[in-house]
Structure formats: C-alpha cells, structure tokens
Protein backbone atom coordinates (compact mmCIF):
# COMPACT_ATOMS: atom_id res chain seq x y z
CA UNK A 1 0.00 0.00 0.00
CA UNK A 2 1.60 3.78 -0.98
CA UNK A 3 2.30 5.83 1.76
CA UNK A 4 0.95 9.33 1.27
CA UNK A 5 3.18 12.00 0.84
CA UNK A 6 4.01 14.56 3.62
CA UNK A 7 2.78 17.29 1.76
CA UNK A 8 -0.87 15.11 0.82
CA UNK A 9 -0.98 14.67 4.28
CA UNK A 10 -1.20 18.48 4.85
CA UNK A 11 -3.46 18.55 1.99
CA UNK A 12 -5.82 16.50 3.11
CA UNK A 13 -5.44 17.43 6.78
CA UNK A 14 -6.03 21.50 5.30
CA UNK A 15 -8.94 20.54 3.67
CA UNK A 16 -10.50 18.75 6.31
CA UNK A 17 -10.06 22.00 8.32
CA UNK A 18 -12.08 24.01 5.80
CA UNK A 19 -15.03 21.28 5.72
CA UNK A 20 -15.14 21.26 9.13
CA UNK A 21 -14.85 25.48 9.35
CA UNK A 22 -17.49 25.42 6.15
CA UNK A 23 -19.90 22.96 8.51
CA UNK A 24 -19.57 24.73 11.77
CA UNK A 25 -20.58 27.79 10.06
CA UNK A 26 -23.64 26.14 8.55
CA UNK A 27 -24.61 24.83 11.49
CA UNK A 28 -24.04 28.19 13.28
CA UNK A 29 -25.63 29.70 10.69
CA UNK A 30 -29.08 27.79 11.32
CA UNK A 31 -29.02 27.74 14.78
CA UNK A 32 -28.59 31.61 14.30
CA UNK A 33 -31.69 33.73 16.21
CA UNK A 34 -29.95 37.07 15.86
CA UNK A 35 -32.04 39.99 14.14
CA UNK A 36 -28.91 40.69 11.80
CA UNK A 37 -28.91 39.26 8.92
CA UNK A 38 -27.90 39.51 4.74
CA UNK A 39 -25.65 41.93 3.77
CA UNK A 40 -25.83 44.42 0.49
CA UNK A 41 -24.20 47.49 -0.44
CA UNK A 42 -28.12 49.30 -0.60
CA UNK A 43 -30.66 49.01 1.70
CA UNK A 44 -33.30 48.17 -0.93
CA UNK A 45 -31.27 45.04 -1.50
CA UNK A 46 -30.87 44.18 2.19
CA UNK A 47 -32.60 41.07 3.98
CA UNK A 48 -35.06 41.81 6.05
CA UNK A 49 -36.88 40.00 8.97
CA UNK A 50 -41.23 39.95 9.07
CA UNK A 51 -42.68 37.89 11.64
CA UNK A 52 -39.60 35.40 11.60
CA UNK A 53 -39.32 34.92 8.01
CA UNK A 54 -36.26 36.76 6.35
CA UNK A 55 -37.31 38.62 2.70
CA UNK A 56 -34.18 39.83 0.94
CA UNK A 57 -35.49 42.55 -1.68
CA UNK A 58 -34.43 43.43 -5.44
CA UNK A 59 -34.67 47.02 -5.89
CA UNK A 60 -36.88 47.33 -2.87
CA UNK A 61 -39.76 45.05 -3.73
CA UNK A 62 -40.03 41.06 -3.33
CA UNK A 63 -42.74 38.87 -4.54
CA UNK A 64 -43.22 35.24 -3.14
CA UNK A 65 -45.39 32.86 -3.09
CA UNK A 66 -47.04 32.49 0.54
CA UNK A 67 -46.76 28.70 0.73
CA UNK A 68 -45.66 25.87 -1.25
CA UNK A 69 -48.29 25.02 -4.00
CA UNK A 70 -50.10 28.09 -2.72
CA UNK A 71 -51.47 30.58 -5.76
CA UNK A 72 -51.72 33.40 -3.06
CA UNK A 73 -48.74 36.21 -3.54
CA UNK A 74 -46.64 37.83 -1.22
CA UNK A 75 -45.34 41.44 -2.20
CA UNK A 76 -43.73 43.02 0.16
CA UNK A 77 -41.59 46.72 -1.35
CA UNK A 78 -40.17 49.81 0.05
CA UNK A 79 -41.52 52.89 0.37
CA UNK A 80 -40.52 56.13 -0.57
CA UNK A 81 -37.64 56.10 0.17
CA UNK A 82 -34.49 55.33 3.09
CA UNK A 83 -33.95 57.59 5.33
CA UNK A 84 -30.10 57.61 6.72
CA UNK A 85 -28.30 58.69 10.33
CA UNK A 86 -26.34 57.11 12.92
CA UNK A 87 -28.42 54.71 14.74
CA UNK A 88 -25.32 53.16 16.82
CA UNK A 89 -23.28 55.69 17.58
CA UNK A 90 -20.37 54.55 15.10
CA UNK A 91 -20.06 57.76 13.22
CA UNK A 92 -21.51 55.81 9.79
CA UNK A 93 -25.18 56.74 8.00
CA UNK A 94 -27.50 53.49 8.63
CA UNK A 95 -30.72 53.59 7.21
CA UNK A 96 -34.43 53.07 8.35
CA UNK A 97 -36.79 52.02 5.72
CA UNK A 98 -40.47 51.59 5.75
CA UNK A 99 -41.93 48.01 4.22
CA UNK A 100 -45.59 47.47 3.05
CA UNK A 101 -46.45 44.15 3.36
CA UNK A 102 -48.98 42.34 1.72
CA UNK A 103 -49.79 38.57 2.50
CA UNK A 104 -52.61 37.97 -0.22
CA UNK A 105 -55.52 39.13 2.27
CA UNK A 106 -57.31 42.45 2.48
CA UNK A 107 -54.06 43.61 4.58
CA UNK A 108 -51.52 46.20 3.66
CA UNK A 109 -49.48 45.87 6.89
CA UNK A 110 -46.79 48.36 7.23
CA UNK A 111 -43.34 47.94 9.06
CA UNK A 112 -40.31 50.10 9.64
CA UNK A 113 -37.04 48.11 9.97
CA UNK A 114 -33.21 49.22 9.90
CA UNK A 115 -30.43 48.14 7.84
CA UNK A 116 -27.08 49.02 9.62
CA UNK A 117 -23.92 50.45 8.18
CA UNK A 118 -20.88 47.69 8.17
CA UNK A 119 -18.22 48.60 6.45
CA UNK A 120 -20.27 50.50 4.20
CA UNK A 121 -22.71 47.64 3.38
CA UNK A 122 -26.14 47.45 4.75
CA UNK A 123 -27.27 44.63 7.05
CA UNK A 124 -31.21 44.42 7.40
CA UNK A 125 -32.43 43.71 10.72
CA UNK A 126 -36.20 42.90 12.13
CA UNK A 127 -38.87 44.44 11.45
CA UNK A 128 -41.48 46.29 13.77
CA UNK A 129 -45.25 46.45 12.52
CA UNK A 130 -46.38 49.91 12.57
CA UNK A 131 -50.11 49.04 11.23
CA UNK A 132 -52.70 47.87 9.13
CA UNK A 133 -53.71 50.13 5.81
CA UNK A 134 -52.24 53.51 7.57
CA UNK A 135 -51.40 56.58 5.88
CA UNK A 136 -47.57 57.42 6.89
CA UNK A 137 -46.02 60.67 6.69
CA UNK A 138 -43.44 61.21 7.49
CA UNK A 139 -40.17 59.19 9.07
CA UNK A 140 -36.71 60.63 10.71
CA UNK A 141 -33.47 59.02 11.96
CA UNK A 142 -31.00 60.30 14.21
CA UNK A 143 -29.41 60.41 17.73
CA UNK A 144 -30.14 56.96 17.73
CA UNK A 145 -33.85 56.42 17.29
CA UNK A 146 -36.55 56.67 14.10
CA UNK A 147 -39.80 58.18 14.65
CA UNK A 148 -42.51 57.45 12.00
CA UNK A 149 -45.78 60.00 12.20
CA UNK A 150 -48.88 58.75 10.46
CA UNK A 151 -52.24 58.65 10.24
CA UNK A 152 -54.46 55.77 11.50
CA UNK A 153 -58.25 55.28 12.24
CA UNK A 154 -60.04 55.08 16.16
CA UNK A 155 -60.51 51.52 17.46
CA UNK A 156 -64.12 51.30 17.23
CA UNK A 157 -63.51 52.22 13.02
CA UNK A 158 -64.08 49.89 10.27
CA UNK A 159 -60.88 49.60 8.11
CA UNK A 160 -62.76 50.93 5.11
CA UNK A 161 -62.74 54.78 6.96
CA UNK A 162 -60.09 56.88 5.58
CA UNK A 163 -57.00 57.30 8.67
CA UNK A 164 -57.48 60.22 10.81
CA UNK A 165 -56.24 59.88 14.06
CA UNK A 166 -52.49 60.85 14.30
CA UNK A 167 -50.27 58.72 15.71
CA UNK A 168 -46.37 58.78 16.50
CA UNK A 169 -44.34 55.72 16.55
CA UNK A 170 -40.83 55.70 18.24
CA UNK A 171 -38.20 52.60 17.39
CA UNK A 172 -34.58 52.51 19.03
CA UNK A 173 -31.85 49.32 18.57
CA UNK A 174 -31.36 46.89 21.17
CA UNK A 175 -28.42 44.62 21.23
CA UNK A 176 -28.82 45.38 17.01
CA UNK A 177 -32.84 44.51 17.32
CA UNK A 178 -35.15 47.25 16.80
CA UNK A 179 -37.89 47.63 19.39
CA UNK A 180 -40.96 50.12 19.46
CA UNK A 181 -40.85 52.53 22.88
CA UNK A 182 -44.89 52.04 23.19
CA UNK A 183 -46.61 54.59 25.60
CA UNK A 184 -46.95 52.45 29.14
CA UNK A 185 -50.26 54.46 30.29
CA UNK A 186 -52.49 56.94 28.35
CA UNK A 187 -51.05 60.03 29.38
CA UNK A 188 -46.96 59.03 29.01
CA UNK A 189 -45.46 60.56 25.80
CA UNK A 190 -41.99 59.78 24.69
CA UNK A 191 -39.81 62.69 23.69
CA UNK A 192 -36.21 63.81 22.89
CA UNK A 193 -34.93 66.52 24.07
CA UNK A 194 -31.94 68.76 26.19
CA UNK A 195 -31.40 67.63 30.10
CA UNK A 196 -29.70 70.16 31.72
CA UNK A 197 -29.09 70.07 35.23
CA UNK A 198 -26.89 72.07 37.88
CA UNK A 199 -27.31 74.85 40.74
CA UNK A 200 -31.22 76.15 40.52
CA UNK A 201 -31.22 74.05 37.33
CA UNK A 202 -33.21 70.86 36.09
CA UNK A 203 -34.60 71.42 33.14
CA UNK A 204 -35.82 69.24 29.58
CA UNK A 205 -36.69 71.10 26.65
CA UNK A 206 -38.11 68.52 24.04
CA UNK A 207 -36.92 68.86 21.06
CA UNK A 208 -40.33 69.85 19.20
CA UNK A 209 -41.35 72.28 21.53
CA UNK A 210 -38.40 74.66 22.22
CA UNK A 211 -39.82 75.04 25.56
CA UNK A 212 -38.02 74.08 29.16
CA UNK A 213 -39.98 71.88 30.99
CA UNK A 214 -38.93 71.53 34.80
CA UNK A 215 -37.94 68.54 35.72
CA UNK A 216 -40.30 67.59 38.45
CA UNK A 217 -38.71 66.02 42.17
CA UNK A 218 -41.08 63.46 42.70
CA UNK A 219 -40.39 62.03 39.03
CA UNK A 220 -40.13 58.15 39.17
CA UNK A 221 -37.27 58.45 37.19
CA UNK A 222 -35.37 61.57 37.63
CA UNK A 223 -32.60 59.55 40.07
CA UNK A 224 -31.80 57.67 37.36
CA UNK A 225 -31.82 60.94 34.96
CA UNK A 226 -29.54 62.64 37.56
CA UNK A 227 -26.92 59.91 37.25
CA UNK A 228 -26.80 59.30 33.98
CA UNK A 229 -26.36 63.09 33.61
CA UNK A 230 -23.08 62.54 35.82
CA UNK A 231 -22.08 59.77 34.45
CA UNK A 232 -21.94 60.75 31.08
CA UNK A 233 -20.49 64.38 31.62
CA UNK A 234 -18.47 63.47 34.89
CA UNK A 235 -15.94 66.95 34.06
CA UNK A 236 -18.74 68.97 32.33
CA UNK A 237 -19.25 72.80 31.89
CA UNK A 238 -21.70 74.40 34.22
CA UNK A 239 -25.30 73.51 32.44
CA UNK A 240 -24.20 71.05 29.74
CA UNK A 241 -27.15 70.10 27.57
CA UNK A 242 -27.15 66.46 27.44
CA UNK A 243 -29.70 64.85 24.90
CA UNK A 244 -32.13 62.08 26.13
CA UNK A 245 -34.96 60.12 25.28
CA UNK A 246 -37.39 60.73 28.10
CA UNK A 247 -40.82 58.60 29.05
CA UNK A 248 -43.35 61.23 30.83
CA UNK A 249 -46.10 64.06 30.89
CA UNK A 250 -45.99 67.25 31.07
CA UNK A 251 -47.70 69.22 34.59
CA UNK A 252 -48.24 72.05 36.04
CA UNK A 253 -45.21 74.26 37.39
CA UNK A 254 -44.71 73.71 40.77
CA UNK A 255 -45.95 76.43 43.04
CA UNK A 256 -42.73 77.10 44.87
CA UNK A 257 -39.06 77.12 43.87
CA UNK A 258 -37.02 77.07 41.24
CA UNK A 259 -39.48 75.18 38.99
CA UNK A 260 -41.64 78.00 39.92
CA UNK A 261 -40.47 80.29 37.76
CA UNK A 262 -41.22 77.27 34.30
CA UNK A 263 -44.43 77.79 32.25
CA UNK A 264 -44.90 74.15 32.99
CA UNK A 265 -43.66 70.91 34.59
CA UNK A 266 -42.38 67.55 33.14
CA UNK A 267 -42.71 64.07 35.23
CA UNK A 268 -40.42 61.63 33.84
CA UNK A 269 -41.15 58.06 34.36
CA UNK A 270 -38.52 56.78 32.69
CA UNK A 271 -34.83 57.08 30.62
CA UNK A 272 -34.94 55.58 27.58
CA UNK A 273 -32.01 56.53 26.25
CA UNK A 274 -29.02 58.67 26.42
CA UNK A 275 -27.31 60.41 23.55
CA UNK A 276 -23.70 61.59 23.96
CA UNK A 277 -23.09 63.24 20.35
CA UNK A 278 -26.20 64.73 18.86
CA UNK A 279 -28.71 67.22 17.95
CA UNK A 280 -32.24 68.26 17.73
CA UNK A 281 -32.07 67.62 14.03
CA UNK A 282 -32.12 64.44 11.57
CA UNK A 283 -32.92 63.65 8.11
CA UNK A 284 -36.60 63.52 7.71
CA UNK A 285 -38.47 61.52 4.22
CA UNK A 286 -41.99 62.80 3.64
CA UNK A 287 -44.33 60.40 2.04
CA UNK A 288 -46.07 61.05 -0.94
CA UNK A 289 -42.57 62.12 -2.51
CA UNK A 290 -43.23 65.54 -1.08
CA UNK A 291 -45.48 68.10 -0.42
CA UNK A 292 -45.59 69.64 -4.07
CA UNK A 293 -47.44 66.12 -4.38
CA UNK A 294 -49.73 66.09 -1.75
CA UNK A 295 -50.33 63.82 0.72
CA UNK A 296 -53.20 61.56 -0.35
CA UNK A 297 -50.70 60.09 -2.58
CA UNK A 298 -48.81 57.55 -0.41
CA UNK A 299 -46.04 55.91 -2.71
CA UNK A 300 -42.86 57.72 -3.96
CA UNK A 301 -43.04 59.36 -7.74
CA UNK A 302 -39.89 60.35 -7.48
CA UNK A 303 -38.63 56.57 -7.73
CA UNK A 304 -40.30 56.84 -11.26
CA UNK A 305 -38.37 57.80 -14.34
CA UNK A 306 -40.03 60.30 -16.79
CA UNK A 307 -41.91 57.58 -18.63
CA UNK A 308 -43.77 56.34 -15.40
CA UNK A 309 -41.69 53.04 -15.04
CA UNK A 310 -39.79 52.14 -12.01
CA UNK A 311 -36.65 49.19 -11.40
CA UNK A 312 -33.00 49.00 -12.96
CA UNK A 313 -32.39 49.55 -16.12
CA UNK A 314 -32.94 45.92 -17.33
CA UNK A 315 -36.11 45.37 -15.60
CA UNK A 316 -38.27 48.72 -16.06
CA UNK A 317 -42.07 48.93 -15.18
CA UNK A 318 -45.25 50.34 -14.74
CA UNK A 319 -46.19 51.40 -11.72
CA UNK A 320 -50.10 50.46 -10.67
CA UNK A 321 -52.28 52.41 -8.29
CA UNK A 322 -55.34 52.19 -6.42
CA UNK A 323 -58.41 54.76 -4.92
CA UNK A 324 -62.14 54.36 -4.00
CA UNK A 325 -64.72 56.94 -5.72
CA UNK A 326 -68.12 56.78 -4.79
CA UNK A 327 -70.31 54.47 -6.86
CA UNK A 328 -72.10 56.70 -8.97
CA UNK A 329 -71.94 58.01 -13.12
CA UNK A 330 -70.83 61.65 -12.18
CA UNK A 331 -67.93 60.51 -10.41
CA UNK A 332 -66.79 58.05 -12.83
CA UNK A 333 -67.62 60.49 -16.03
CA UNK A 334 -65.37 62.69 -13.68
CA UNK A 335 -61.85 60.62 -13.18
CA UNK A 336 -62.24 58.76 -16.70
CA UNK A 337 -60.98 61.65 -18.65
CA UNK A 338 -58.44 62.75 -16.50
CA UNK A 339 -56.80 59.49 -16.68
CA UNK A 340 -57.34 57.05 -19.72
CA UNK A 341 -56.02 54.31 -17.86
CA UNK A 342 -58.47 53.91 -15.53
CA UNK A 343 -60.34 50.59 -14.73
CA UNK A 344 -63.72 51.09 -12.68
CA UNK A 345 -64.42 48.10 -10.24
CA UNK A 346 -67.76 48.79 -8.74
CA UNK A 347 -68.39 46.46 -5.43
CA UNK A 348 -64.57 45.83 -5.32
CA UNK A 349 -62.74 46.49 -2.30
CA UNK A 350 -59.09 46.12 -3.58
CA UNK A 351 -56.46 46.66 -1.28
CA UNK A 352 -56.95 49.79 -0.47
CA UNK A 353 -60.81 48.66 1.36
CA UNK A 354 -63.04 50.29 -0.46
CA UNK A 355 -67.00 50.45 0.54
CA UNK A 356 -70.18 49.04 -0.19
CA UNK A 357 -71.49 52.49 -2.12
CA UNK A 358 -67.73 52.66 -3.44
CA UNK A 359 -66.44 52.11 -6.79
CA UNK A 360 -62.50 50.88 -7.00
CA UNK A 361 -60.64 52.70 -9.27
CA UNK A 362 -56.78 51.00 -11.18
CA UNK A 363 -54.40 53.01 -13.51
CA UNK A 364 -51.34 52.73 -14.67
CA UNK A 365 -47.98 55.57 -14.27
CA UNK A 366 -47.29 54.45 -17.87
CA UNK A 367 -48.88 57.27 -19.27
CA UNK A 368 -47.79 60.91 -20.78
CA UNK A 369 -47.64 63.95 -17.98
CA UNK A 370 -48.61 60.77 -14.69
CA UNK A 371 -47.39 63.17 -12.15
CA UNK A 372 -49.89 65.57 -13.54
CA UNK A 373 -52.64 62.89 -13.92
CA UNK A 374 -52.17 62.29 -10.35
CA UNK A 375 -52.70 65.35 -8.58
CA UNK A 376 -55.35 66.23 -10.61
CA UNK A 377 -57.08 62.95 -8.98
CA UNK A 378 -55.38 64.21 -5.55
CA UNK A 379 -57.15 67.38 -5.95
CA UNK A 380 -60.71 65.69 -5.98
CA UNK A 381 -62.52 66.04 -2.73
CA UNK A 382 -64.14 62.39 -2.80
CA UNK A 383 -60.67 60.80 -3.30
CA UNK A 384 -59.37 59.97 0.11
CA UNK A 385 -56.11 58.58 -0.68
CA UNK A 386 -54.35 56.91 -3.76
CA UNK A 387 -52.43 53.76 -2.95
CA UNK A 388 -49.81 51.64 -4.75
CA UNK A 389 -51.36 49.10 -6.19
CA UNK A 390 -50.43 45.14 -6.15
CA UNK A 391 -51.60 42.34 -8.57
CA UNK A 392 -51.40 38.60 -8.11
C-alpha cells in the first residue's frame, strides 16, 4: 500500500479544516436567532426580517409565493424612500426604511425596519409592525432612534374609513434589534430633548417644543436621569445640555421654587435613552414624494423615471395604483378623462378597502404627464387617498 506524501498529508489534513470550518458555520448559521442578517451594499437590496421569516429585496420590492403550492402572492416593497443617520453611535449613516407588506388578504401591513452600516454595506435587521392600511407621513433618523408619524383610524372604526387619528411611533436598537418605545399608560409621551441640570437648574426642553420643561422632584425616574447626567459628563461645563430620550407628561409648574419660575412641569417616568453626540435635528423623508405632491398620494413618484416606469435599467415597469370613488356616473364620467387608464371596479374592495357604495378605481404611471394625472385625482374632494397598487 503507498504511503501518502508529507505534503498530501497536509493537503488532506487542510482541507479537512475548511469542511469542518465550512460545517460549523452552517450549522451556526441555522441555529442563528440574531435579528442581523444579509448583507448588500443598498438598503433596498438588504434582507429583512417579518414575523420570523427573512425577505431579501431586489430594488426594494419582493414577490413570493405564501406557501408551497399556494397561488396566493406575497409582495412586500419599500416605500418612498431610506432615510439615513447614525443609529449606533459609530459615526456611519444606517438607514431606516419603511416596508408594506402584503400577505394575499385584504391587509396592507406596514413595518419600519433598519439596515445598519458595516463597512459600508447594509445589514437588514427585524422588522417592527407599525399598522394595518395607515397613511404614513413622514419618518426621521437620528441620535439613535426613528420616529414614524402617520395617520391611522379610532378603534371602534371599520378599516374601510379613511386614517385620521395621528399617531407617533418611536423605534430605538437593542443589542442590534429594533424595538418600538410604546406609551406604558395613556397620558406618558416619549420625547427627545436637552437635560440640563446644575445649581437652581433641572430642566428638559423637548426637542419639538423649544420650551423648558422643569424637571419635576417626585419624578419616578429623575434619580436615574440625575446619574446618567453625571455619568456621562463626569468633568462637564456648568449647564451642559445632554440629549435624552425621556418617558413622561408634562404638569403644572410647581408652586414654589425654582421650577416655579417654568411655564410648565415635566414628570419623567422613565430614561430611555441617552445620547452623547447629537442634535435636535435628523434627516426627515416625507411620504407622498413631497409636499408639491400632496399627501393623499402615499407611494414615492420620485422613484419613477419620466416615462412612469420604475426598477434597474434591465427590468423597467409600470407602476399600478389604487383609490375608492363613490359608486355613482358623475364621479366616474369625472376621473375617466383625467386618466385614460383607468379601470372602474364597482363592489370591489381592492387593497386599499373600499365600501359598499364605493367604486374601485386601477391606472397605470405608464402614461404621458402621470405626475400631472395624479394630482389632478389628488385634488378631488371624494378621493381619500391613492395607494400603490399590487396584482397577483
């Protein structure tokens, strides 16, 4: 029998090592519960987590089908746009992106998630349900948090009423998962804003208000406030401003005292977060592309080339939308004309949950002057909102 060489002994023996290496990292890799996951050099290629399952997206959209032999579709896209800022404190731009997710039901769920800056490729991480058919608009990142403001409907509301109510949702990392900071009784509200504490001083001026709040002594967590405040500026000019994320409500001054002399008080109940480097400021993405669009339009034209189509360059199309008019011949004889590509639906709901004594209303951006076809439909009063559309 041949005796193997020395050096196809460390052959073997090397590759052995990577099998082993290439196993242990499979196995790793599966046994792997972490919210961090694919990496991409843009975050509308990223992997993203929803409800356990992870969706890596082309060009910001994915379409799957929900189970195997299933003909229902999954679609889940970006939109608008992401919206970048240091969420970790590492000096690099991550990005916070808002997902619409639709499982083949009546649903249009909508979650915010993060992909984080490594080495200057994005790596998605979990995503946090915001809500069910809302109407976002707007979403800023920075000092560490993203806060999404949108519009969603009373409890007692069917899902076919247009979203009215206003809402604010705040989301901050933990341990690289991003968690919702959810209001623990009716009256708490979570702000950012300046601490400031020294002689005759304890003040918080939220960041929206430009107002000093006093910082009131029987606060359940101003000890905690207090220390943190030393412990991150141990050597610090009198009055440092020291940002923080802050769970409370706002009171009446007290009567007597320093705080006295406040238009108003602020009881903390809890420190959710301290912010060594930051500001007041962020970069902020308003849905609906922007204002010079209007809000009732919910998806980003500015993703759209002049022709209407959106994706690369080797995969260009249309873009389909979605509104509810009220069932009758006026209102139909109205939005025909104004956009050719109109398809009526009366008694459909769609997506977007239209009525009983609603028509449903599909066009197409593939059409001369679709920005302008669009707000003129935005500009109708029966027109609540115009959705993207999805198609199985």
């Amino acid at each position: 029998m041949d005796t193997p060489r020395p050096n196809a002994l460390i052959g073997i023996i090397f590759l052995a090592g990577i099998v082993a290496i290439v196993v242990s990292s499979a196995q790793a890799g599966d046994n792997d519960t972490g919210p961090l996951i694919g990496f991409d050099r843009d975050p509308l290629n990223a992997t993203y987590l929803i409800e356990g399952q992870a969706l890596p997206l082309a060009d910001g959209m994915r379409t799957s089908v929900a189970a195997p032999g299933s003909a229902t579709i999954t679609k889940t896209m970006v939109l608008g746009k992401p919206v970048y800022g240091d969420l970790t404190g590492d000096g690099n731009k991550d990005a916070a992106v808002l997902l619409t997710h639709d499982p083949g039901g009546s649903g249009t769920f909508y979650y915010v998630a993060v992909a984080l800056n490594v080495k200057n490729r994005f790596q998605g991480t979990n995503a946090v349900l915001i809500g069910d058919r809302i109407a976002p608009r707007d979403m800023g990142v920075g000092n560490g948090i993203v806060k999404i403001n949108y519009l969603d409907r009373l409890p007692e509301e069917p899902m076919s009423a247009p979203p009215s109510v206003r809402k604010t949702s705040i989301l901050v990392l933990n341990d690289n998962r991003l968690e919702a900071v959810t209001p623990q009784y009716d009256l708490e509200q979570i702000l950012e804003g300046w601490v400031t504490i020294g002689h005759e001083v304890r003040s918080f001026e939220p960041c929206e208000q430009k107002q000093a709040l006093w910082l009131n002594g029987d606060a359940p967590a101003l000890k905690e406030i207090m220390h943190a405040y030393s412990q991150a500026l141990p050597q610090a000019a009198p009055y440092q401003k020291l940002l923080m994320l802050l769970g409370g409500e706002r009171t009446p001054p007290p009567a007597e005292g320093f705080g006295a002399e406040y238009e108003a008080g602020f009881r903390a109940t809890r420190l959710v977060q301290v912010t060594l480097k930051g500001n007041c400021t962020g970069e902020v993405f308003n849905f609906g592309a922007s204002e010079k669009y209007g809000r009732k339009i919910t998806f980003d034209l500015d993703r759209l080339d002049a022709s209407g189509l959106i994706g690369t360059e080797k995969s260009k199309r249309a873009l389909a939308y979605e509104f509810c008019i009220p069932a009758t011949i006026l209102c139909k004889n109205e939005v025909q004309p104004i956009d050719p590509t109109l398809q009526v639906i009366p008694g459909s709901p769609g997506r977007i949950g239209c009525g009983s004594n609603e028509s449903l209303c599909v066009g197409s951006t593939f059409q001369p002057n679709y920005k302008r076809v669009l707000q003129q439909l935005a500009d109708l009063t029966y027109i609540q909102r115009i959705d993207q559309s999805y198609f199985e």
